[in-house]
Protein backbone atom coordinates (compact mmCIF):
# COMPACT_ATOMS: atom_id res chain seq x y z
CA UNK A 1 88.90 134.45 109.21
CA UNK A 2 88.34 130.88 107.88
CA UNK A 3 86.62 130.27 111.08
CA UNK A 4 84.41 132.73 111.11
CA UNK A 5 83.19 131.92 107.40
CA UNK A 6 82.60 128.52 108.26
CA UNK A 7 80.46 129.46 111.40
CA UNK A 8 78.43 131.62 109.24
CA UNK A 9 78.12 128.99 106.71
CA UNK A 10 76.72 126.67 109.18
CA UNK A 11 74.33 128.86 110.81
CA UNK A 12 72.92 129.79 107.19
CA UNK A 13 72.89 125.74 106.17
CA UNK A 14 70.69 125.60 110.03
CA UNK A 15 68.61 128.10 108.62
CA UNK A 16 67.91 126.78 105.16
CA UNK A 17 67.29 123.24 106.83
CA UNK A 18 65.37 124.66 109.70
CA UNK A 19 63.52 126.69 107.08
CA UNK A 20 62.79 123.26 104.81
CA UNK A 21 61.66 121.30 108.28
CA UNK A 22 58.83 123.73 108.91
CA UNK A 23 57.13 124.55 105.53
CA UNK A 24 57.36 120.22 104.81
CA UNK A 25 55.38 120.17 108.35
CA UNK A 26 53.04 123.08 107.01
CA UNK A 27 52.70 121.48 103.86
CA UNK A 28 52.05 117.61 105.50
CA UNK A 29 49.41 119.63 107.52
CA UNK A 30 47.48 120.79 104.71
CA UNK A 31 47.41 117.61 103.55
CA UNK A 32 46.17 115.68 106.63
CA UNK A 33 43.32 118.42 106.75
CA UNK A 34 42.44 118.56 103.13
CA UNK A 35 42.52 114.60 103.32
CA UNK A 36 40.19 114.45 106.36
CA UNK A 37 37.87 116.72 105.19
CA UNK A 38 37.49 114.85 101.78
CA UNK A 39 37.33 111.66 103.91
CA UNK A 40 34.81 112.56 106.60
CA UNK A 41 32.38 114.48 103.85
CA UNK A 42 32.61 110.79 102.12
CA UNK A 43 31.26 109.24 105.27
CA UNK A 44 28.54 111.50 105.64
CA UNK A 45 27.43 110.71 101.69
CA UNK A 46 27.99 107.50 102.55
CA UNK A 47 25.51 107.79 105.38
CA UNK A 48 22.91 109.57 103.49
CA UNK A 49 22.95 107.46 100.03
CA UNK A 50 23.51 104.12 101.97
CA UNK A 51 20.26 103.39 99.65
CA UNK A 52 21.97 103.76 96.92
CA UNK A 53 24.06 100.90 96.43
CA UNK A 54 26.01 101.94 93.20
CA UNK A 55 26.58 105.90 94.90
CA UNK A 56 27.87 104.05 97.76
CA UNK A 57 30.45 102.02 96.56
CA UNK A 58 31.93 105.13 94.71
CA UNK A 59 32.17 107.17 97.75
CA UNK A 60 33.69 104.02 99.68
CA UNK A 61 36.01 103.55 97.01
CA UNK A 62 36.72 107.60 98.05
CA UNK A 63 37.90 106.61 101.22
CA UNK A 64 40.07 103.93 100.07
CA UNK A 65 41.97 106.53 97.65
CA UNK A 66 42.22 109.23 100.43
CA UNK A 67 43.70 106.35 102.99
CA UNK A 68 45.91 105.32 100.71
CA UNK A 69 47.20 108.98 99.62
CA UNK A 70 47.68 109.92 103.10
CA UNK A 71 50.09 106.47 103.38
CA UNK A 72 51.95 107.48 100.41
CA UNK A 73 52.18 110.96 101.20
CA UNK A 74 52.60 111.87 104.59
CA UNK A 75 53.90 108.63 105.56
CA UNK A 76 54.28 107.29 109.20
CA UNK A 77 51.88 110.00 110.52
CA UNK A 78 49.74 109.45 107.81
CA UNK A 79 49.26 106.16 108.14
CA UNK A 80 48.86 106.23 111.36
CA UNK A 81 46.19 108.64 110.65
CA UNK A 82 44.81 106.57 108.00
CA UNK A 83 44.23 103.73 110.19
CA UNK A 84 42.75 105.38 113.35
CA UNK A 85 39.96 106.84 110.95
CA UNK A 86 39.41 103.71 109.20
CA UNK A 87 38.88 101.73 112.74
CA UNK A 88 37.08 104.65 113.62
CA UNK A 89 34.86 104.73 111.09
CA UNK A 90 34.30 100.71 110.91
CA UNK A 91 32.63 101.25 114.79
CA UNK A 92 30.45 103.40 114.21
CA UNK A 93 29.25 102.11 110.93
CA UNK A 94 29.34 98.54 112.84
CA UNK A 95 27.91 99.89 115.98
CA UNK A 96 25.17 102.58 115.39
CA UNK A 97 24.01 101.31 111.73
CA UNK A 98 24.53 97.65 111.14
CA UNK A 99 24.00 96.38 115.22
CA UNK A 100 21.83 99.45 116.50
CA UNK A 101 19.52 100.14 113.32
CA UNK A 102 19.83 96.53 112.12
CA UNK A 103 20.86 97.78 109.35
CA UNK A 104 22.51 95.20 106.95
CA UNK A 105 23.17 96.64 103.86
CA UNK A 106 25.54 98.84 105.83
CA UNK A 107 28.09 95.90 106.15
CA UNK A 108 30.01 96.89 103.59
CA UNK A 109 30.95 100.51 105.38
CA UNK A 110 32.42 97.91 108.07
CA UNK A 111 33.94 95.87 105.50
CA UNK A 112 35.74 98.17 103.36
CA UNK A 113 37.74 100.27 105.98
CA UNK A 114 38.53 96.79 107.81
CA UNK A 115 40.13 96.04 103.91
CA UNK A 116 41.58 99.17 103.62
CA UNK A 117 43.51 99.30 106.97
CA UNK A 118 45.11 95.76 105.26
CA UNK A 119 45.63 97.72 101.89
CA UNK A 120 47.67 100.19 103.48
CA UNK A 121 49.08 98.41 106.03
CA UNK A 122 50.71 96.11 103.12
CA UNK A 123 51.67 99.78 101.60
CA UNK A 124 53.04 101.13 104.70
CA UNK A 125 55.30 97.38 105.17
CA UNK A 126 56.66 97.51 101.19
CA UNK A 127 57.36 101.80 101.71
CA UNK A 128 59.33 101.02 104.86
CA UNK A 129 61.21 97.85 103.12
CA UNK A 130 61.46 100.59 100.40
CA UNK A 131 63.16 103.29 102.49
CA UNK A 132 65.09 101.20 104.88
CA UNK A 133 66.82 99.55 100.74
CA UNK A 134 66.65 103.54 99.61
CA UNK A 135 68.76 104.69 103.56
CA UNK A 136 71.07 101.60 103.05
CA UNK A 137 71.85 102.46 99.09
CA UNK A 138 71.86 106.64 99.88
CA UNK A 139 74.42 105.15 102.81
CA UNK A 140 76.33 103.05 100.22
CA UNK A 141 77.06 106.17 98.25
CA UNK A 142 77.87 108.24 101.15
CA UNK A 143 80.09 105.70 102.17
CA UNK A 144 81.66 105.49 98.51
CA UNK A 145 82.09 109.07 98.17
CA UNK A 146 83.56 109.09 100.94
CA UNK A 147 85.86 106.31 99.95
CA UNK A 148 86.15 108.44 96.66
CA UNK A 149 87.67 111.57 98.82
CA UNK A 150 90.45 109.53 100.49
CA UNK A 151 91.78 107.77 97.98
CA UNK A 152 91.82 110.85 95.93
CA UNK A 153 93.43 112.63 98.79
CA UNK A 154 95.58 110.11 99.24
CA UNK A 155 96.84 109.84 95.80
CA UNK A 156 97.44 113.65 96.05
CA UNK A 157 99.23 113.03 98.91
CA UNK A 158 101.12 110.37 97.40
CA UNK A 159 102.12 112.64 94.47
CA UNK A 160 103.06 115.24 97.04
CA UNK A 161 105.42 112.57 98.67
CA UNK A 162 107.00 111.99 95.39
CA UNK A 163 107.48 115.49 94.49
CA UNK A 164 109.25 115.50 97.64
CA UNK A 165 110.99 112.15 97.36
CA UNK A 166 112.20 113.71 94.05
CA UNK A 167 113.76 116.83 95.50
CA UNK A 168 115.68 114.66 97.87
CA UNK A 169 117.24 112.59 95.17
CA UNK A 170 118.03 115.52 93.30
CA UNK A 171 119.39 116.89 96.86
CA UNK A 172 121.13 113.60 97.55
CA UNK A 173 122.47 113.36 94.18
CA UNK A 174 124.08 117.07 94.05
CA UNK A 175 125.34 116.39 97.65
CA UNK A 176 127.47 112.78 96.29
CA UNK A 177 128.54 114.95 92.97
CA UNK A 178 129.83 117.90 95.46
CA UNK A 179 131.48 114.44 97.48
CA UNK A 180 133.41 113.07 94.65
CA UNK A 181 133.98 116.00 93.42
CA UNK A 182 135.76 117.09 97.21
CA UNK A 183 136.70 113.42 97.49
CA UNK A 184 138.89 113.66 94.08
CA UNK A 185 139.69 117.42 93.57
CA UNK A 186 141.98 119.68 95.20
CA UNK A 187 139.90 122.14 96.91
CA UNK A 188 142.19 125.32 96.63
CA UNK A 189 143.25 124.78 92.78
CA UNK A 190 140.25 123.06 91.54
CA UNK A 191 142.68 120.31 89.99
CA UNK A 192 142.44 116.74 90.43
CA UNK A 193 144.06 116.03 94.27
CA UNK A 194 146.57 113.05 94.83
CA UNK A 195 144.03 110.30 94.88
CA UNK A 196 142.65 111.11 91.41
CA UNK A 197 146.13 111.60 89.98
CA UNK A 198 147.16 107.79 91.36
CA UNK A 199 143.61 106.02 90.39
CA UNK A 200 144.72 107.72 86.60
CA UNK A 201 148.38 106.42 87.05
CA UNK A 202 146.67 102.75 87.61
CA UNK A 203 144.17 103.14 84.89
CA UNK A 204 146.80 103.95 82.64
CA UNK A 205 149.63 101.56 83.47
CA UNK A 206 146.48 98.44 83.28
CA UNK A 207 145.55 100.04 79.81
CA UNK A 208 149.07 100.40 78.77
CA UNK A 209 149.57 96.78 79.27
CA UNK A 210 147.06 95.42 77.13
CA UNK A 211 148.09 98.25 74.49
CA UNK A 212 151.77 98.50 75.13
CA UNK A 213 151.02 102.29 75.11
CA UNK A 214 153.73 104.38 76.68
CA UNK A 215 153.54 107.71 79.11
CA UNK A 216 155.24 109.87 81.15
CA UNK A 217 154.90 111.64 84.72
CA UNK A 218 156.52 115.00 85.36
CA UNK A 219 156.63 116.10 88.98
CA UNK A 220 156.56 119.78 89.37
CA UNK A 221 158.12 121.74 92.65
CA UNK A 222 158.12 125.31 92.79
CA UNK A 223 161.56 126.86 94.05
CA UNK A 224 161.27 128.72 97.25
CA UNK A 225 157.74 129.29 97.50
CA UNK A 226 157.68 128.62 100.99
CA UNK A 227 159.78 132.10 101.32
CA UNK A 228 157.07 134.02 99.68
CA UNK A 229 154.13 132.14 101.86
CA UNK A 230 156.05 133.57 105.39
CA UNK A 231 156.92 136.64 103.81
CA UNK A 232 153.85 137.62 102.29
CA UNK A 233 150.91 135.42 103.93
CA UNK A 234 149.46 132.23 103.33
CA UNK A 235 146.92 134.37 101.92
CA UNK A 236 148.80 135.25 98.48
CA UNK A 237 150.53 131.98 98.92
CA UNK A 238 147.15 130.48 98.02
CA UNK A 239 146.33 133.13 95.31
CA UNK A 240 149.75 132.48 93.58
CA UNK A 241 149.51 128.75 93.56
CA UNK A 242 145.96 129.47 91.97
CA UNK A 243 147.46 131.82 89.42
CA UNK A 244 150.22 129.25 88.73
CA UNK A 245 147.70 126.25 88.28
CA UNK A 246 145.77 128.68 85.61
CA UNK A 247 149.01 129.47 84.08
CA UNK A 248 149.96 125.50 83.43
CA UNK A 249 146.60 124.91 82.62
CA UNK A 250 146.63 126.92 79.34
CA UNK A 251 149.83 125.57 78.27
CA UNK A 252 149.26 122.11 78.79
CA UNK A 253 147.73 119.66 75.80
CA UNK A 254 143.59 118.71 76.81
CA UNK A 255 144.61 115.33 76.86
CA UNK A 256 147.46 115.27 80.19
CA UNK A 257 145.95 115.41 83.30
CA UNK A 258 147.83 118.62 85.89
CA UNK A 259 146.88 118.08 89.42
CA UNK A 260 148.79 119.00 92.51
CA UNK A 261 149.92 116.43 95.48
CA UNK A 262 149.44 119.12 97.90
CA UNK A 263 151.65 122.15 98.79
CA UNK A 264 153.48 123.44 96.01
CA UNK A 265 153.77 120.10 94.23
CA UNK A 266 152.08 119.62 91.05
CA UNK A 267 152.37 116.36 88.92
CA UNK A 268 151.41 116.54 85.09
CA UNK A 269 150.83 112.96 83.31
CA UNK A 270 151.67 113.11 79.76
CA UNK A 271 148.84 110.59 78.07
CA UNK A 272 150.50 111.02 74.83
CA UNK A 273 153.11 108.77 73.52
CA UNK A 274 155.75 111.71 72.73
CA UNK A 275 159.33 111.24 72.46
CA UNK A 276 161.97 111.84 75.21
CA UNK A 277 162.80 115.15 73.15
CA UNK A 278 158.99 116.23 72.88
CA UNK A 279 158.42 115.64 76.66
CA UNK A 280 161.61 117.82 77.34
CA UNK A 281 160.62 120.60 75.48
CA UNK A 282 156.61 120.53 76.49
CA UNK A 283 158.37 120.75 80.09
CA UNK A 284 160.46 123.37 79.18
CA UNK A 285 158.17 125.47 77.81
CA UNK A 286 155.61 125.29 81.15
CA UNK A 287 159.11 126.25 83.09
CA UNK A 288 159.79 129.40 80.82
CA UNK A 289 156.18 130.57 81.09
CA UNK A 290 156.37 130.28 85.18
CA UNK A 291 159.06 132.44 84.83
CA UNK A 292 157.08 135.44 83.83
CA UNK A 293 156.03 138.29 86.70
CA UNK A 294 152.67 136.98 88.42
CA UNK A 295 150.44 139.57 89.39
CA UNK A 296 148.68 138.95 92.75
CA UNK A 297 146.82 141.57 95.25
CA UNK A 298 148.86 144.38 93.30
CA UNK A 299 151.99 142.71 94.02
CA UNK A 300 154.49 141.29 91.00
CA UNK A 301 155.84 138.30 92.30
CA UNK A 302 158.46 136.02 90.45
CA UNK A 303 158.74 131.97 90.68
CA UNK A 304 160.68 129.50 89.15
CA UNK A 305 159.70 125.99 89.06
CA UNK A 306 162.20 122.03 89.28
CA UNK A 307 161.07 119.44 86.94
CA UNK A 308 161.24 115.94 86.93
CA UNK A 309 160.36 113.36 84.83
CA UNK A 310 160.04 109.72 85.35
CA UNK A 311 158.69 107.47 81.53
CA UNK A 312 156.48 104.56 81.35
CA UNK A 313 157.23 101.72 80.93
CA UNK A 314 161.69 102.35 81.15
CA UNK A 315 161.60 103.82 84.96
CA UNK A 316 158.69 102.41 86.74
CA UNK A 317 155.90 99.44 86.17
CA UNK A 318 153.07 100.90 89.02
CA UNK A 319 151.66 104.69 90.29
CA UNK A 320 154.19 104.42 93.21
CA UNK A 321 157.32 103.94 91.26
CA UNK A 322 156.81 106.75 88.90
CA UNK A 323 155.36 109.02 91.47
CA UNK A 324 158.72 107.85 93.42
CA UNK A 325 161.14 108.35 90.43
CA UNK A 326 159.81 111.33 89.19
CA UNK A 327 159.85 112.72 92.37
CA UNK A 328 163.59 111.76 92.72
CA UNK A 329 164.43 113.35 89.63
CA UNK A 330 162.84 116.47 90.46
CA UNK A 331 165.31 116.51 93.46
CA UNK A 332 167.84 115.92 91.45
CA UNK A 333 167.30 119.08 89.17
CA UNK A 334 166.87 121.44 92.59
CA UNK A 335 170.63 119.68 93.04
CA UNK A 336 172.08 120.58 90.03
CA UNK A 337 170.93 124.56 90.58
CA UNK A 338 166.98 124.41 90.39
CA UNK A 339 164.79 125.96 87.71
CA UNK A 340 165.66 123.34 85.29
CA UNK A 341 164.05 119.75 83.67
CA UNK A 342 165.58 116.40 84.87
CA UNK A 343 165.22 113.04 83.64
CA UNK A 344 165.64 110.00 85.94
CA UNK A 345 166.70 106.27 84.53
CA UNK A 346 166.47 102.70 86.87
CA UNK A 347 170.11 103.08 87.78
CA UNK A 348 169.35 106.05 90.47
């Protein structure tokens, strides 16, 4: 379709110009004719009132006008023109009048179109100069329009790129969000994942130097989930361990961090500085609500959960050594019947 339109837009613009070409041609033609006829019928008055001195020079001073109009307006051609009429005209004023007749008060008819061929020659040089300055300048512009196009296309292309250079950051910055947030967070659970959990460890154990700030770590094993995951499908295993997260999550204080290790191991890091009594009892309470019926796929499925709990700065100085005792302690508990909150000192 756009084709077509601009086929028919050029064959109309071939028209048009076409069109133009013809009725300048028609109208340079009326001009050469008109011209002519003015400067021939001054010849022939010329001719007949050679006598008359003062009549004379008027209609020679014609001639001169009409040469130099046909210069100015039909250009090349009619300067061309212009001159064959004048050289014309000189002969046969020179040749039949002044040298056959004898007749020397004709000399200026040989004279004047001798001075008016040098008249309009001079015109004719200057017009040229003129248009050759006028092409060069008309070029110039061309040439800076043009100029004007590309750099205005290219800035739009420019702001195009950037649009687009834009949408990749905002691509590329969504994609390394979604990366830490896989690289750091447990996929199934949505909690932080063991790497998270041991970077906060650190952070706190530097901080709790320079503040002499205390903490604790309580590591969190549910009792025989691995019984429910072969006989009902890792498929509700994973629905239960998301149920159980939610569940801790809405007991625990916005302050402590809950993550889970992987499996059915959670860890929750108690930021507070809480006594031994206070951390019992915040673990017993998480234990007592895991011990309510958890509702998953239609099913009513009961868990109990081991506890155990390693302080800052009594049973370890680093991540690994609470993560270690803690872990230890929560053995311990499973030991001494499971479903139950253990402490750990240095001496095990």
């Amino acid at each position: 379709m756009e084709k077509i339109k601009n086929i028919t837009d050029f064959k109309k613009n071939y028209l048009e110009n076409k069109k133009m070409v013809g009725e300048s041609m028609m109208a340079s033609g009326i001009k050469i004719g008109i011209c002519l006829l003015i400067y021939f019928t001054a010849i022939f008055l010329e001719l007949l009132l050679s006598s008359t001195s003062s009549i004379a020079g008027v209609v020679a001073q014609l001639q001169v006008m009409v040469s130099v109009y046909l210069v100015v307006a039909v250009r090349e051609k009619g300067y061309q023109i212009a001159v064959a009429i004048n050289i014309l005209v000189s002969l046969i004023v020179g040749v039949t009048v002044v040298i056959g007749a004898g007749n020397l008060d004709a000399i200026p008819g040989v004279v004047v179109p001798i001075c008016t061929i040098i008249t309009i020659s001079i015109i004719s040089f200057y017009e040229k100069s003129f248009d050759t300055k006028l092409a060069e300048a008309t070029e110039q512009k061309k040439e800076l329009s043009n100029l004007y196009d590309e750099l205005a296309s290219s800035e739009k292309e420019i702001l195009q790129q950037n649009v687009k250079l834009k949408e990749l950051n905002g691509k590329m910055k969504q994609r390394e969000v979604r990366l830490n947030y896989l690289a750091y967070t447990d996929v199934l659970t949505g909690l932080p994942n063991r790497e998270m959990l041991i970077n906060k460890l650190d952070f706190l154990v530097e901080r709790s130097q320079e503040k002499l700030e205390r903490f604790a770590v309580v590591f969190i094993d549910l009792d025989n989930f691995k019984k429910i995951n072969d006989y009902k499908g890792h498929y509700i295993g994973d629905l239960l361990l998301k149920s159980i997260a939610d569940r801790i999550k809405k007991i625990i204080c916005q302050q402590d961090m809950l993550g889970r290790l992987g499996g059915d191991e959670f860890t929750l890091i108690i930021q507070r500085n809480l006594s031994e009594r206070e951390i019992f009892e915040y673990a017993e309470k998480i234990r007592t609500a895991l011990l309510e019926i958890f509702e998953v796929e239609n099913m009513e499925l009961n868990i109990s959960a081991s506890f155990g709990i390693a302080l800052y700065p009594r049973d370890g100085i680093n991540s690994a050594e609470l993560l270690n005792y803690s872990d230890i302690a929560m053995y311990k508990a499973k030991e001494f019947g499971k479903n139950r909150v253990q402490f750990i000192n240095q001496r095990v």
